[in-house]
C-alpha atoms as a PDB file:
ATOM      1  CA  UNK A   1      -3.917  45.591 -20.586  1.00  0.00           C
ATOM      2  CA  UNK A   2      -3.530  42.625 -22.499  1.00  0.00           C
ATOM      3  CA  UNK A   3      -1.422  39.594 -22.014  1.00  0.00           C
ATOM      4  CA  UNK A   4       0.609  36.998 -24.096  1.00  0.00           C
ATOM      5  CA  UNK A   5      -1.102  34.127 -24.820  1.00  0.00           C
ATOM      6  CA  UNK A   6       2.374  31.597 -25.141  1.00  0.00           C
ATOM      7  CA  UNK A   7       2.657  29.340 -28.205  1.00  0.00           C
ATOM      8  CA  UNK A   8       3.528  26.157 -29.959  1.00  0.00           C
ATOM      9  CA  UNK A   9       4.939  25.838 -33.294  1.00  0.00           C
ATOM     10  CA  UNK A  10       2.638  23.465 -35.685  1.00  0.00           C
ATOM     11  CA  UNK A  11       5.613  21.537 -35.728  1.00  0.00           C
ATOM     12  CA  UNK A  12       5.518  21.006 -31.588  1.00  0.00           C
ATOM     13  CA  UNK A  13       1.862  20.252 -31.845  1.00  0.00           C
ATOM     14  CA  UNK A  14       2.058  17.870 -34.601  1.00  0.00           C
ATOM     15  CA  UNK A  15       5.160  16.171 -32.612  1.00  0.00           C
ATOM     16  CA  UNK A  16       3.445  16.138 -29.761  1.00  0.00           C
ATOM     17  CA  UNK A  17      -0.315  14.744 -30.501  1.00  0.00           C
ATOM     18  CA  UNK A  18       1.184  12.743 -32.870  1.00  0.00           C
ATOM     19  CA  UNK A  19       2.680  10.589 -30.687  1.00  0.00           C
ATOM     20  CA  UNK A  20       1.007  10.888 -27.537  1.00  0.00           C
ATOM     21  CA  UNK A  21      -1.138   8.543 -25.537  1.00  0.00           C
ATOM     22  CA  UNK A  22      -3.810   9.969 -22.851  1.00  0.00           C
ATOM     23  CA  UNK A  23      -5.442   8.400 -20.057  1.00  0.00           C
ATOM     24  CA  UNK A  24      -8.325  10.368 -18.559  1.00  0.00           C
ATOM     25  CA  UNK A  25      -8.882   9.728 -14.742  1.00  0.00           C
ATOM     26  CA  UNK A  26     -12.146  10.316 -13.321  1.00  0.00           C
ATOM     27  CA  UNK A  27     -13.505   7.844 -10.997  1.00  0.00           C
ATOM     28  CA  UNK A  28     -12.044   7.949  -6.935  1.00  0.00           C
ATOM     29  CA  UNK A  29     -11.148   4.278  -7.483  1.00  0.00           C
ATOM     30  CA  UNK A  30      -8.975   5.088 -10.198  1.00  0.00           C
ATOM     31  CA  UNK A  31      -7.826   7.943  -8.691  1.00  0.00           C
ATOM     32  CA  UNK A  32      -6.834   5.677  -5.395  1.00  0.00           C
ATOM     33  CA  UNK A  33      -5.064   3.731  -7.646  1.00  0.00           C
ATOM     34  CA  UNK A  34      -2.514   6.342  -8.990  1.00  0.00           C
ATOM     35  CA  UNK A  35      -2.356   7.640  -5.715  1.00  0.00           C
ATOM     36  CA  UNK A  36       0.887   5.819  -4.767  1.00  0.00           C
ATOM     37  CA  UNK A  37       2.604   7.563  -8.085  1.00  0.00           C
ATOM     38  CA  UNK A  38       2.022  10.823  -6.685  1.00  0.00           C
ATOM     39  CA  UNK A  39       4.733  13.368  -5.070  1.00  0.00           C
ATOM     40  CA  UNK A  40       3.223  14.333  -1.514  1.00  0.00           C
ATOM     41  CA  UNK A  41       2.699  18.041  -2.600  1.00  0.00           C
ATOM     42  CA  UNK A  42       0.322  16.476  -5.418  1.00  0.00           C
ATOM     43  CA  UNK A  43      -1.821  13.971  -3.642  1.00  0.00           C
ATOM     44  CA  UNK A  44      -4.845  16.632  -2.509  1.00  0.00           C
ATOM     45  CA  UNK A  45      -5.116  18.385  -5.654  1.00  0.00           C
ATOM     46  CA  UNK A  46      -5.616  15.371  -7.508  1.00  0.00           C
ATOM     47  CA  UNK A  47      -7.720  13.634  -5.361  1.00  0.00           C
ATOM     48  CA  UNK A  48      -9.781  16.856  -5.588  1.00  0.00           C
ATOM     49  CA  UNK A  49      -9.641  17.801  -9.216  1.00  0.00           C
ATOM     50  CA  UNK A  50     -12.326  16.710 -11.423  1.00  0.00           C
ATOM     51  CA  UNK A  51     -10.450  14.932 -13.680  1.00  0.00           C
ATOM     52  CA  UNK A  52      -6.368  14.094 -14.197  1.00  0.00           C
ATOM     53  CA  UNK A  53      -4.592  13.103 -17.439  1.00  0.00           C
ATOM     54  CA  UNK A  54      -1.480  10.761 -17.824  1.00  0.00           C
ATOM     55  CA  UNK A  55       0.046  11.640 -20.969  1.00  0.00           C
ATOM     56  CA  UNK A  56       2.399   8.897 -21.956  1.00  0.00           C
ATOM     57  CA  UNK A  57       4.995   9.371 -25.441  1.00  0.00           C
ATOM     58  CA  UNK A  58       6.277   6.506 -27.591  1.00  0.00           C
ATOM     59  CA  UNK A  59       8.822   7.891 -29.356  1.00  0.00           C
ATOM     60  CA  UNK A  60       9.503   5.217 -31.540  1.00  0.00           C
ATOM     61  CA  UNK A  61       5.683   4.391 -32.274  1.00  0.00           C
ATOM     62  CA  UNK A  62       6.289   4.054 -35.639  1.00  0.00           C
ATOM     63  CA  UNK A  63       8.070   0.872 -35.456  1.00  0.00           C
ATOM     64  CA  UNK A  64       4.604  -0.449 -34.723  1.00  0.00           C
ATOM     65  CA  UNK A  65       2.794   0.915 -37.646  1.00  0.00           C
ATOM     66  CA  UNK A  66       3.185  -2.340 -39.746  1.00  0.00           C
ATOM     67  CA  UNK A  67       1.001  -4.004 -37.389  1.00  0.00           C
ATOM     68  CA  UNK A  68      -1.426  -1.361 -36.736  1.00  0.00           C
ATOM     69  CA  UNK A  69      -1.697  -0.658 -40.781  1.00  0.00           C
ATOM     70  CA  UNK A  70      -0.594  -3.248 -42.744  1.00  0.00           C
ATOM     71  CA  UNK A  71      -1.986  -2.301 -45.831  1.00  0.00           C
ATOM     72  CA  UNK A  72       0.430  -0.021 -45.946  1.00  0.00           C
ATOM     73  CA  UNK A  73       3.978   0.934 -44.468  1.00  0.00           C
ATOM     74  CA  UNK A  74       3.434   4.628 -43.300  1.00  0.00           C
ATOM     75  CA  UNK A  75       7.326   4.225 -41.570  1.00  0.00           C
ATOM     76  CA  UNK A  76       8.766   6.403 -43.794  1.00  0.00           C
ATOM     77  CA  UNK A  77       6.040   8.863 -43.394  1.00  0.00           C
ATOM     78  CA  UNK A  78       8.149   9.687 -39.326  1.00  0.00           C
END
């Protein structure tokens, strides 16, 4: 018996990593500190897991690309 495996359109990936930001938390002093964020339900399994990722979205990132490349205006390119 096999299973489907569900997917993303390249067009959801590319949206998605695109425009992303992650922060990888490791340490148990970081962890401590994103504690307070945390729904109740949450606070043991991500104490306990190995590592946790904040993914943060700027959806209007582009509006910063003259600054970040200003060789070149890569605006139009979003």
């Amino acid at each position: 018996m096999t299973t489907a495996t569900p997917s993303l359109s390249d067009a959801a990936l590319d949206q998605l990593f695109r425009s992303a930001r992650y922060v990888f938390v490791r340490s148990a002093e970081a962890k401590a500190k994103l504690q307070p964020a945390l729904s109740a339900g949450n606070v043991a399994q991500t104490l306990a897991a190995p590592v946790c990722v904040i993914v943060a979205q700027d959806t209007r990132f582009y509006e910063h690309l003259p600054q970040q490349f200003p060789g070149y205006d890569a605006r139009p390119l979003f």
